[in-house]
C-alpha atoms as a PDB file:
ATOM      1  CA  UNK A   1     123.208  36.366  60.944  1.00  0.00           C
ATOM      2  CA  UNK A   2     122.431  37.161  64.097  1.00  0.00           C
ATOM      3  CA  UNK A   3     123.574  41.102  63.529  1.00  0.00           C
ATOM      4  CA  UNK A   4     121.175  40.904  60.475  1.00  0.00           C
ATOM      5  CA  UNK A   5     118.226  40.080  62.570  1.00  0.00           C
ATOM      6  CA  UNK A   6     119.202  42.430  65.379  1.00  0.00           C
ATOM      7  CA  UNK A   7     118.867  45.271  62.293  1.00  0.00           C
ATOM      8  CA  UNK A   8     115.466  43.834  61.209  1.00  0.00           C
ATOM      9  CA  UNK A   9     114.032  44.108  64.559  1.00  0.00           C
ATOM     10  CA  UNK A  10     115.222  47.738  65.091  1.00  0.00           C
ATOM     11  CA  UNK A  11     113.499  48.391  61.514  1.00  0.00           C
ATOM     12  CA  UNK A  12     110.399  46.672  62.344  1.00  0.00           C
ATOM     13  CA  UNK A  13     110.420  48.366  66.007  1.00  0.00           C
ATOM     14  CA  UNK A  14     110.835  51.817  63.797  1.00  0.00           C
ATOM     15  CA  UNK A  15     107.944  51.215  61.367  1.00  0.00           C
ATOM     16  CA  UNK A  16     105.860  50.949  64.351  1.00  0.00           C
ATOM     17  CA  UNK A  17     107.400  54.078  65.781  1.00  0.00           C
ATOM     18  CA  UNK A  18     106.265  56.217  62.943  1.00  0.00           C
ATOM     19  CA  UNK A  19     102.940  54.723  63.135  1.00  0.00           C
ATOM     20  CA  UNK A  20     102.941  52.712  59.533  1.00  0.00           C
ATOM     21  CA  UNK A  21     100.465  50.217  61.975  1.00  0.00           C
ATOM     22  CA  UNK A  22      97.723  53.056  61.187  1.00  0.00           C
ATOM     23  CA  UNK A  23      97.833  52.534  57.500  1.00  0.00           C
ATOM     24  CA  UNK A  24      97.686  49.040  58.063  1.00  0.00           C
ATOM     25  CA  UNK A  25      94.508  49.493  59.923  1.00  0.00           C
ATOM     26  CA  UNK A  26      92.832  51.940  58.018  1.00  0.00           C
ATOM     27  CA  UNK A  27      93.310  49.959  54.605  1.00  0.00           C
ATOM     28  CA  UNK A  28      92.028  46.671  56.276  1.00  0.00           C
ATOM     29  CA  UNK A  29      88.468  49.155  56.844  1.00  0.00           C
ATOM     30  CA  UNK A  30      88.797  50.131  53.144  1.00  0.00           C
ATOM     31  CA  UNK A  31      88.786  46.674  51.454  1.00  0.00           C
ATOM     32  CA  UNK A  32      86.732  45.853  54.005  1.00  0.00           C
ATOM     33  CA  UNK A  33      83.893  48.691  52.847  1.00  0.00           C
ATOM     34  CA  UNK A  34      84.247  47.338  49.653  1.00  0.00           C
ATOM     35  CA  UNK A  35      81.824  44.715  50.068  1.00  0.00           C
ATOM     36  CA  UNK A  36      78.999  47.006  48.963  1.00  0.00           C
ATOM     37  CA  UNK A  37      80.021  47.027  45.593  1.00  0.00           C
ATOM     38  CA  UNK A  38      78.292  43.748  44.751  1.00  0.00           C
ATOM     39  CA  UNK A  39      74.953  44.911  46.828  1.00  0.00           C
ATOM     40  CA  UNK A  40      75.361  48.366  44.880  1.00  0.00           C
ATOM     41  CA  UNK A  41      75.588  46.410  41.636  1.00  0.00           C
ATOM     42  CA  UNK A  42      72.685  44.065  42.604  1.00  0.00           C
ATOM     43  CA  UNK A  43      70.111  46.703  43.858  1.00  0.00           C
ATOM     44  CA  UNK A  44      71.043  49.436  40.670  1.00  0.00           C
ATOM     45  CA  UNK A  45      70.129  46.789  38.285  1.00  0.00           C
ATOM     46  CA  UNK A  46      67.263  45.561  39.029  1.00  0.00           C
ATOM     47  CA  UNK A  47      68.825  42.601  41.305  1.00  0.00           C
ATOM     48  CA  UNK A  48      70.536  40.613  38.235  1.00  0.00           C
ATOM     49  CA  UNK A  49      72.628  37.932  39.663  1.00  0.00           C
ATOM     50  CA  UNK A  50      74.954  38.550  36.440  1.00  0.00           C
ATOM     51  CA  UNK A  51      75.335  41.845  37.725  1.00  0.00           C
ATOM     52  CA  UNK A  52      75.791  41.134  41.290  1.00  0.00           C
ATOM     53  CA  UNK A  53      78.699  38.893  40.170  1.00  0.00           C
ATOM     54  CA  UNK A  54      80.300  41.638  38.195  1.00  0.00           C
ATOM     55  CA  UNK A  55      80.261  43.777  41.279  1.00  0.00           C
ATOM     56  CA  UNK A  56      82.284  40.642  42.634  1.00  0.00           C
ATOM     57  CA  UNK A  57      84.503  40.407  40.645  1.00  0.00           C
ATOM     58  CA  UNK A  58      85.233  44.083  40.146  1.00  0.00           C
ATOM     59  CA  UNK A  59      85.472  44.218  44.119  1.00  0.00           C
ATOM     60  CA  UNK A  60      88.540  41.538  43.433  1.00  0.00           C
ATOM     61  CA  UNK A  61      90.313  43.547  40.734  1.00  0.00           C
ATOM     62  CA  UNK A  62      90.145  46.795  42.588  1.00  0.00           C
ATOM     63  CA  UNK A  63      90.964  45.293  46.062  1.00  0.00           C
ATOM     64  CA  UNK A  64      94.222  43.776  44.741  1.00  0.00           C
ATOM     65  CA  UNK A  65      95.125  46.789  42.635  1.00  0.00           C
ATOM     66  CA  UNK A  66      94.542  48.943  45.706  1.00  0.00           C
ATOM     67  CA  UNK A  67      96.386  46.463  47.649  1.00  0.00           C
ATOM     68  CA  UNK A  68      99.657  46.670  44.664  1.00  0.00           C
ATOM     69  CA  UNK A  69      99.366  50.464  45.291  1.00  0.00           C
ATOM     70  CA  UNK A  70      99.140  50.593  48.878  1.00  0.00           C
ATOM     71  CA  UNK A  71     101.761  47.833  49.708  1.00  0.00           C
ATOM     72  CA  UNK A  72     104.118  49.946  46.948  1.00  0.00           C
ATOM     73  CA  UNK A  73     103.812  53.231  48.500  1.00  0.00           C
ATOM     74  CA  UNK A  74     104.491  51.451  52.055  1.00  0.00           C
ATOM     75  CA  UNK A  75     107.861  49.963  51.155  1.00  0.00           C
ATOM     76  CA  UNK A  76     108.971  53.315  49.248  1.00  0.00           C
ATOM     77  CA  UNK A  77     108.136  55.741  52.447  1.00  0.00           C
ATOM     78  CA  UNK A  78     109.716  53.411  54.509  1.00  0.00           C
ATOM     79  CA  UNK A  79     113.045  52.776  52.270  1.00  0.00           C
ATOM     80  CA  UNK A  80     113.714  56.072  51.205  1.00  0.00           C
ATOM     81  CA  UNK A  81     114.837  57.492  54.692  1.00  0.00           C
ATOM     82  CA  UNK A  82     115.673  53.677  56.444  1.00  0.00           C
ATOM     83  CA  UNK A  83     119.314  54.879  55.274  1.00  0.00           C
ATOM     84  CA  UNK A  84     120.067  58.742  54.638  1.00  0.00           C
ATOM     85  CA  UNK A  85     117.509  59.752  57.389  1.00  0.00           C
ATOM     86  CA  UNK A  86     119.319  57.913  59.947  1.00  0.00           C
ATOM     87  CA  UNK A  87     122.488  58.872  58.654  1.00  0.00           C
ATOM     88  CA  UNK A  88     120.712  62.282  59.185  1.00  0.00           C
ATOM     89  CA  UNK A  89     119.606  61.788  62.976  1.00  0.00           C
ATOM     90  CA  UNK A  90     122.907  60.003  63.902  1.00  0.00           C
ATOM     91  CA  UNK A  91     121.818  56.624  64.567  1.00  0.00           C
ATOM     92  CA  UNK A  92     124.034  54.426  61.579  1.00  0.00           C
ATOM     93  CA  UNK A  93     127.276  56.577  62.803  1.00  0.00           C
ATOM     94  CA  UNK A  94     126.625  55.501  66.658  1.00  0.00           C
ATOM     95  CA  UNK A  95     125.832  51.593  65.382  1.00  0.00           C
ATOM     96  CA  UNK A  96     128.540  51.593  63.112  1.00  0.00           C
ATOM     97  CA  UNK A  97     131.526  51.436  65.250  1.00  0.00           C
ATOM     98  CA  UNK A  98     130.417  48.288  67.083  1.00  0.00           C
ATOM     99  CA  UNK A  99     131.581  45.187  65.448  1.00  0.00           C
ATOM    100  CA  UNK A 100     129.173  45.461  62.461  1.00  0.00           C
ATOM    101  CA  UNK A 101     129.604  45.208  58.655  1.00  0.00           C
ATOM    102  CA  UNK A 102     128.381  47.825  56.804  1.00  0.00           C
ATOM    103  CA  UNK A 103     126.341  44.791  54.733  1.00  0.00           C
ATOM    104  CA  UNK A 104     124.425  43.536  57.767  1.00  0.00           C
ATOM    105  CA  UNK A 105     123.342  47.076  58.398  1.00  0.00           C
ATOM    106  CA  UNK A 106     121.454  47.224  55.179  1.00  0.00           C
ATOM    107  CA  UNK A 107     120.597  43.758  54.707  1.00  0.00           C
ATOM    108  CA  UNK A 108     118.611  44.295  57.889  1.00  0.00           C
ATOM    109  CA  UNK A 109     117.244  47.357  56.929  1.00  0.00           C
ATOM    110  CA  UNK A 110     115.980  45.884  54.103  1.00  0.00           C
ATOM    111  CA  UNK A 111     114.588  42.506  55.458  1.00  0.00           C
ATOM    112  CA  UNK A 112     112.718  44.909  57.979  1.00  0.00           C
ATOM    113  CA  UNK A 113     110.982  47.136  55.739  1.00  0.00           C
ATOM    114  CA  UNK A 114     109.943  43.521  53.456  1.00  0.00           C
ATOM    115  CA  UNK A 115     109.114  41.530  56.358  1.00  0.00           C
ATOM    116  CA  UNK A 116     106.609  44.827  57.161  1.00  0.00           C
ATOM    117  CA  UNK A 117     104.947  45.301  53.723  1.00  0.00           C
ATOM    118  CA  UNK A 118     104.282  41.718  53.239  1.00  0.00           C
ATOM    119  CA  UNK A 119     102.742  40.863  56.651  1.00  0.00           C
ATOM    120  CA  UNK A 120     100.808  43.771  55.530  1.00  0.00           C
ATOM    121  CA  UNK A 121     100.046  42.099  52.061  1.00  0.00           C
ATOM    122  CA  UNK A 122      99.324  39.141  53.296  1.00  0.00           C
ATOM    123  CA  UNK A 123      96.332  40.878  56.416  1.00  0.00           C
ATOM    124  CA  UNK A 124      94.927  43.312  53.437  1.00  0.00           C
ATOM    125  CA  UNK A 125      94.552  39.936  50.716  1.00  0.00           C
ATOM    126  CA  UNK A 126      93.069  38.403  53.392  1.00  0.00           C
ATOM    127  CA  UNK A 127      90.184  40.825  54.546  1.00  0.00           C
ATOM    128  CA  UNK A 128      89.811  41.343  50.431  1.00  0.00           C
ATOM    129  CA  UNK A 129      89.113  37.612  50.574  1.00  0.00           C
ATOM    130  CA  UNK A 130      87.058  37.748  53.424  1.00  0.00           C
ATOM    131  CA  UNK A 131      85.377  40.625  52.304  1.00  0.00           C
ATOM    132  CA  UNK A 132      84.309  38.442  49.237  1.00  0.00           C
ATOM    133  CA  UNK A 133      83.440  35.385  51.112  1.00  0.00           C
ATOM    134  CA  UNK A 134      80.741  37.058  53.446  1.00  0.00           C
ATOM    135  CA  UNK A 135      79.139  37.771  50.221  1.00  0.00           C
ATOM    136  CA  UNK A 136      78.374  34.502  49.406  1.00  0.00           C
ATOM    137  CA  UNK A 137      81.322  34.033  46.906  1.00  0.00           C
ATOM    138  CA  UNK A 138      84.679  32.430  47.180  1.00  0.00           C
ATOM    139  CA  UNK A 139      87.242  33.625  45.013  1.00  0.00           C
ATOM    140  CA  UNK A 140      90.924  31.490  45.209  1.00  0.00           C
ATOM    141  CA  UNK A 141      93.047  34.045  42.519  1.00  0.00           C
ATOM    142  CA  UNK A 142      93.337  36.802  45.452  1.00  0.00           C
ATOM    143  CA  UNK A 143      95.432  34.184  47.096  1.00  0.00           C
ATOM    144  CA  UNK A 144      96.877  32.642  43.582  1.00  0.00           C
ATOM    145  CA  UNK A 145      98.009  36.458  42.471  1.00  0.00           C
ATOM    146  CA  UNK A 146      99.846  36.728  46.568  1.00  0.00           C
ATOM    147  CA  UNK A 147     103.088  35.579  45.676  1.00  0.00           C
ATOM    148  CA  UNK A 148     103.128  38.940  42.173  1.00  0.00           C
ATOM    149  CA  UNK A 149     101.501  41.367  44.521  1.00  0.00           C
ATOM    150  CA  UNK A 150     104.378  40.888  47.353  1.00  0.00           C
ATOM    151  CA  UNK A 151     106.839  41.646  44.459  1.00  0.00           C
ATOM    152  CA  UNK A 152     105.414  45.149  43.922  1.00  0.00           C
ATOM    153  CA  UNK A 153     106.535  45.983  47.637  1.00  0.00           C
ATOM    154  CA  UNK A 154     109.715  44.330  47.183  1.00  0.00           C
ATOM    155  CA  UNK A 155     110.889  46.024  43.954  1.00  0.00           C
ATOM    156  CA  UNK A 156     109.423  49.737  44.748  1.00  0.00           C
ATOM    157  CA  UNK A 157     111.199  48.953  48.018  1.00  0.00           C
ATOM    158  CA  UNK A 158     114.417  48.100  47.110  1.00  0.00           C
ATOM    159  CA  UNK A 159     115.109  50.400  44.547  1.00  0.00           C
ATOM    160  CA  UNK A 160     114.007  53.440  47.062  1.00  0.00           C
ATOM    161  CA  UNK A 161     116.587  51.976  49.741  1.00  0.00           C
ATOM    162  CA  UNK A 162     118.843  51.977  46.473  1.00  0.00           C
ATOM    163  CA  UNK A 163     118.453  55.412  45.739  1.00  0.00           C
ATOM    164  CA  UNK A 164     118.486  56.380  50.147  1.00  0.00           C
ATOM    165  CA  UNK A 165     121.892  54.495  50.113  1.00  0.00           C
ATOM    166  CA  UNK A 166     123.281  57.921  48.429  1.00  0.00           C
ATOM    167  CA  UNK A 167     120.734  60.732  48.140  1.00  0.00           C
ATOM    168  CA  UNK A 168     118.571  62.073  50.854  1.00  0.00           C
ATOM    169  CA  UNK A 169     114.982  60.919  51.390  1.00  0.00           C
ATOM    170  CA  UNK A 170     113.099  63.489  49.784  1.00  0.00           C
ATOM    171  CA  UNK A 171     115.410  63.029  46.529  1.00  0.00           C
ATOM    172  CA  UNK A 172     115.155  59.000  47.326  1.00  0.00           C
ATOM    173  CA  UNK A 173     111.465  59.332  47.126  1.00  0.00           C
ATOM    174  CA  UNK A 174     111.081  61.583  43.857  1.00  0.00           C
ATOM    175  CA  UNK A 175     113.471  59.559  41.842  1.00  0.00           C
ATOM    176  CA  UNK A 176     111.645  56.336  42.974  1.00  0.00           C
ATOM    177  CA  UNK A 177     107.931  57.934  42.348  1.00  0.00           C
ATOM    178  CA  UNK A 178     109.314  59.041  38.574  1.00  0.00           C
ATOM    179  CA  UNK A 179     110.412  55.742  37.422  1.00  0.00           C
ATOM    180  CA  UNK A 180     107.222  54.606  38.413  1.00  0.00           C
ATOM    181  CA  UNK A 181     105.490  57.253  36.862  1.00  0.00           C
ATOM    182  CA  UNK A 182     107.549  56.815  33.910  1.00  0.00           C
ATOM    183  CA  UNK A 183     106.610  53.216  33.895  1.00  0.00           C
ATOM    184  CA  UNK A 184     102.953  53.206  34.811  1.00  0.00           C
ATOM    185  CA  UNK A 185     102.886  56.459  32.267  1.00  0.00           C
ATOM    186  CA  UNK A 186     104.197  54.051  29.311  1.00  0.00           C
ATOM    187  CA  UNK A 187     101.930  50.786  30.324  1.00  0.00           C
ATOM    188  CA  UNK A 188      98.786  52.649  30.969  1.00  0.00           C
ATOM    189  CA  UNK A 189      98.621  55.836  28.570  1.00  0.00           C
ATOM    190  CA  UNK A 190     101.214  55.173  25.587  1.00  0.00           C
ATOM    191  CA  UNK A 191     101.241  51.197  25.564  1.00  0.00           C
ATOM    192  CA  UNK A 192      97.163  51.874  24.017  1.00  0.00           C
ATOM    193  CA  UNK A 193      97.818  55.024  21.789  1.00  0.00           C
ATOM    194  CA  UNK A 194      99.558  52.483  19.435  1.00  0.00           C
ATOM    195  CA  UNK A 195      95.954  51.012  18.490  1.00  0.00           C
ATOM    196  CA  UNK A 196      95.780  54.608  16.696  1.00  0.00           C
ATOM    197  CA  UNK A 197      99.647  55.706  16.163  1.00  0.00           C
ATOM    198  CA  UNK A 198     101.611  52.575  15.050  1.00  0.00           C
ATOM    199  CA  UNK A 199     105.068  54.374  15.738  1.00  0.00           C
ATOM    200  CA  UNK A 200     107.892  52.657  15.990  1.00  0.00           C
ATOM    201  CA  UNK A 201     108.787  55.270  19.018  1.00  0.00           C
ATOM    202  CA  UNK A 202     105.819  54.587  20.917  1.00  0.00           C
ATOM    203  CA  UNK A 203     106.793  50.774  21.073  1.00  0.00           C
ATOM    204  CA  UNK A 204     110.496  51.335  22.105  1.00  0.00           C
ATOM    205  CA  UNK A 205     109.398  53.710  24.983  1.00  0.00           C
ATOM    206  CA  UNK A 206     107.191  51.285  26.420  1.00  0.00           C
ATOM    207  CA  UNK A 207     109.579  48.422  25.970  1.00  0.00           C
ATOM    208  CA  UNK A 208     112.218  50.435  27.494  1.00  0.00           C
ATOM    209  CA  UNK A 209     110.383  51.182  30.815  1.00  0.00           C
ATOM    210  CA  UNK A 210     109.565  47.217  31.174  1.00  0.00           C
ATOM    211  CA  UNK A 211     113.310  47.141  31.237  1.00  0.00           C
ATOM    212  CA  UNK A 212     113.962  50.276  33.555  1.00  0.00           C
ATOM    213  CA  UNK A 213     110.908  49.033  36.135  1.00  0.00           C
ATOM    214  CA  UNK A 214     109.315  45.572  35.445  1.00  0.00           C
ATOM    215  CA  UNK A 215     106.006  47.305  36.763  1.00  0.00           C
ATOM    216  CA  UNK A 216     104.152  46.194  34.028  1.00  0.00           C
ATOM    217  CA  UNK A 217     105.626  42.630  33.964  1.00  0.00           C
ATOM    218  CA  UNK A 218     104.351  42.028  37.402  1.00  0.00           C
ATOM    219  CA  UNK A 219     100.981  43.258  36.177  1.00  0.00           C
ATOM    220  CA  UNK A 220     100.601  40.856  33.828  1.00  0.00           C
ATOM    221  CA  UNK A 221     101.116  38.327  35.757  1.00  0.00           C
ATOM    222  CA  UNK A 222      99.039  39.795  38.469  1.00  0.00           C
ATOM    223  CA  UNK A 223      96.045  39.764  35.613  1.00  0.00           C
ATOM    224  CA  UNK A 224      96.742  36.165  34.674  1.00  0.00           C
ATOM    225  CA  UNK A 225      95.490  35.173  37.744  1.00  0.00           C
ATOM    226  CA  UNK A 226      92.744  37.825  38.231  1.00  0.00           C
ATOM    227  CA  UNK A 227      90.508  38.091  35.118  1.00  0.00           C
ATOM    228  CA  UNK A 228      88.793  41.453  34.455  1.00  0.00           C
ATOM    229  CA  UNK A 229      85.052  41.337  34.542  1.00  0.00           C
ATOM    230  CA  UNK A 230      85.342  43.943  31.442  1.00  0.00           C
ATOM    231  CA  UNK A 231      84.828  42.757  27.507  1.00  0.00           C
ATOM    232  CA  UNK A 232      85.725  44.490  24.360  1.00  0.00           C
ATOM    233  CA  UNK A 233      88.625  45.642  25.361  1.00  0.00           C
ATOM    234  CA  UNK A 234      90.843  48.168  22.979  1.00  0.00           C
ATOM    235  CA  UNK A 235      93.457  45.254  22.456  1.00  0.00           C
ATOM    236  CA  UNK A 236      90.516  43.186  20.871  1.00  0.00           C
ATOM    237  CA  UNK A 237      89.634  46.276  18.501  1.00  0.00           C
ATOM    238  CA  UNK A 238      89.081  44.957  14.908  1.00  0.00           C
ATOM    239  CA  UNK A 239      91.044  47.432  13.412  1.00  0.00           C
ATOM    240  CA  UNK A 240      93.889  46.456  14.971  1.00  0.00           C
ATOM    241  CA  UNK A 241      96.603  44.456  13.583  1.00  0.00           C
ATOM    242  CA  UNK A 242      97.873  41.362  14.650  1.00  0.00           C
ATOM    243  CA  UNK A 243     101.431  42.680  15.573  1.00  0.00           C
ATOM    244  CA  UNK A 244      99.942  45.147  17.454  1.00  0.00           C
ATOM    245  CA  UNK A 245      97.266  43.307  19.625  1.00  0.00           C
ATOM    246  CA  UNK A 246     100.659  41.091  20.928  1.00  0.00           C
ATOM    247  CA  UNK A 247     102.476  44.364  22.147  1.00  0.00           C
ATOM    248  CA  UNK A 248      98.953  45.422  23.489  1.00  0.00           C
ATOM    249  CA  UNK A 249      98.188  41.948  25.370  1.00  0.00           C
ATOM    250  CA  UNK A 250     101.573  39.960  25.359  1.00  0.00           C
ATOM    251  CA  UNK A 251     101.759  36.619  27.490  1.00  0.00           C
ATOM    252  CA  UNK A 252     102.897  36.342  30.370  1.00  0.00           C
ATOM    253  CA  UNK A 253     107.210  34.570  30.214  1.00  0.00           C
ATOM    254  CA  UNK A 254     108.773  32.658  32.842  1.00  0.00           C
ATOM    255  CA  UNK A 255     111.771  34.408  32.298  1.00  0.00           C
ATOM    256  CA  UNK A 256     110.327  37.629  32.895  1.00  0.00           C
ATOM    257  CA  UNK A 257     110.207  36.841  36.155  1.00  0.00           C
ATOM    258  CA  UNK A 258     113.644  35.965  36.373  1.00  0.00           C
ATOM    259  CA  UNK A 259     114.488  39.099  35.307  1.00  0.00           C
ATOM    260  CA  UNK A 260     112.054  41.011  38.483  1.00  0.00           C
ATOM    261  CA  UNK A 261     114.286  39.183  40.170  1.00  0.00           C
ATOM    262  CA  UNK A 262     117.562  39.973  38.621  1.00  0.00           C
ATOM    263  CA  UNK A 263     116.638  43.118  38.865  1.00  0.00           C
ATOM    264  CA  UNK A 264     115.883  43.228  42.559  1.00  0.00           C
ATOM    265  CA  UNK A 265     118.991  41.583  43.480  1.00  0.00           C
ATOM    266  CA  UNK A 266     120.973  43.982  41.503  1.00  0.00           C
ATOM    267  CA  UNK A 267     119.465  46.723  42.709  1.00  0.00           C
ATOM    268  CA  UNK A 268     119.982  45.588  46.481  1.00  0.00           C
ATOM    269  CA  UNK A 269     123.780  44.520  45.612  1.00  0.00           C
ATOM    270  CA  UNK A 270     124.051  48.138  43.823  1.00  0.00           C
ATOM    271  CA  UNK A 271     123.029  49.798  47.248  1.00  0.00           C
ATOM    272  CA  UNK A 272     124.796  47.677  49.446  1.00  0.00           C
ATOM    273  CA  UNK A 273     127.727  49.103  47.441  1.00  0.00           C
ATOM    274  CA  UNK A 274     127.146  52.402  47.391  1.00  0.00           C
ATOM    275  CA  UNK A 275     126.218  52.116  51.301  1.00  0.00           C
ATOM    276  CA  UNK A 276     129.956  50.440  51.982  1.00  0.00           C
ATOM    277  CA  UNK A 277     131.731  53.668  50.878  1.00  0.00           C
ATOM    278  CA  UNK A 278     129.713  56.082  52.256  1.00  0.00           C
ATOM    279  CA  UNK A 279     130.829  58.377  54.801  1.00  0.00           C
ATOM    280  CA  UNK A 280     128.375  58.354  57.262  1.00  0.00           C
ATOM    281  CA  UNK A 281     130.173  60.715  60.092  1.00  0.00           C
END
């Protein structure tokens, strides 16, 4: 495994090079400057502790959602060109002929880009918690939802180093970015229109991109952990029926996450692959 590491280090040494460490830095002062939410809340309302609290605890939701979105967008810009673009410059075709497998190659380029996004994960939770905690409050789920959020990395990651393992990086990128679209397009926008169209189509479409990107299994389990300060939600509307505040709100399965995972390691198999029989002269 030794090879594997050597790989790892040169990806880690090559984030740095392009100067990822800045977005590291400059998120850590974002979630940081979140902390006036709870004053902002506190001082707008007269200085209600209830609403001080809700500023709390919507400082939470949006720091780890930020956090999901930043750490996502990370692992795709750095997987989408870890392959093709070096390819590109020259650098795989030069590394290749020494005794390598092509496997250890992208293993290690993989392992790089996750070791990267989750130290990054892991710094960003913990100014979010910090962040909290200097406001007088203590809040345990940032840490309890860690081990969903370093999935979002992980899965946007290695389906972009998928996709880089035979297209180029801009085409790496924009079919990674659309099946996230497609799948945050289905949880977020078509997942509620069933409250007031009870198609049959709607449902299929939105169970269909659970199965093309578990992106909204990982949120629920992400929410499980992190309760929204927000009540009356549309999934609680009256006039909703019982079948369809389930598909709004469904629990969160144990075997959903074995399928994140199945789907990870199929994905990284799939690339590793595709990566073996590509010519990379």
């Amino acid at each position: 495994m030794g090879a594997v590491a050597a790989i790892m280090t040169l990806t880690l040494k090559e984030a740095m090079r392009r100067r990822a460490f800045l977005g590291t830095l400059i998120i850590l002062v974002v979630l940081y400057g979140l902390s006036f939410l709870p004053k902002a809340f506190h001082e707008a309302f007269g200085g209600s502790e209830r609403r001080f609290e809700l500023g709390i605890q919507l400082m939470t939701s949006f720091g780890i959602d930020s956090i999901k979105f930043f750490a996502s967008v990370l692992a795709i810009v750095l997987s989408a060109g870890a392959i093709t673009g070096e390819i590109e410059r020259g650098y795989l075709a030069a590394i290749l002929p020494r005794p390598l497998h092509r496997w250890q190659v992208y293993l290690g380029k993989w392992l790089g880009v996750m070791v990267f996004c989750a130290v990054n994960v892991v710094l960003w939770s913990a100014m979010l918690w910090l962040s909290v905690y200097l406001q007088g409050r203590s809040r345990p789920e940032i840490w309890h939802a860690l081990p969903y959020v370093l999935l979002y990395p992980v899965l946007y990651g290695t389906l972009a180093l998928m996709f880089s393992s035979f297209a180029g990086t801009s085409v790496a990128l924009m079919f990674t970015v659309a099946l996230g679209a497609f799948a945050y397009f289905a949880d977020h926008f078509l997942r509620p229109l069933v409250v007031f169209i009870d198609a049959a189509i709607l449902q299929r479409i939105v169970w269909l991109s659970e199965w093309v990107l578990p992106m909204a299994t990982l949120k629920r389990f992400v929410m499980a952990e992190v309760r929204l300060p927000f009540t009356g939600r549309i999934e609680d509307a009256p006039f909703a029926s019982e079948a369809v505040r389930f598909f709004l709100n469904p629990p969160t399965r144990a075997w959903e996450l074995g399928y994140v995972a199945l789907y990870i390691l199929v994905a990284l198999l799939i690339g590793g692959i595709i990566f073996q029989r590509r010519d990379v002269q």
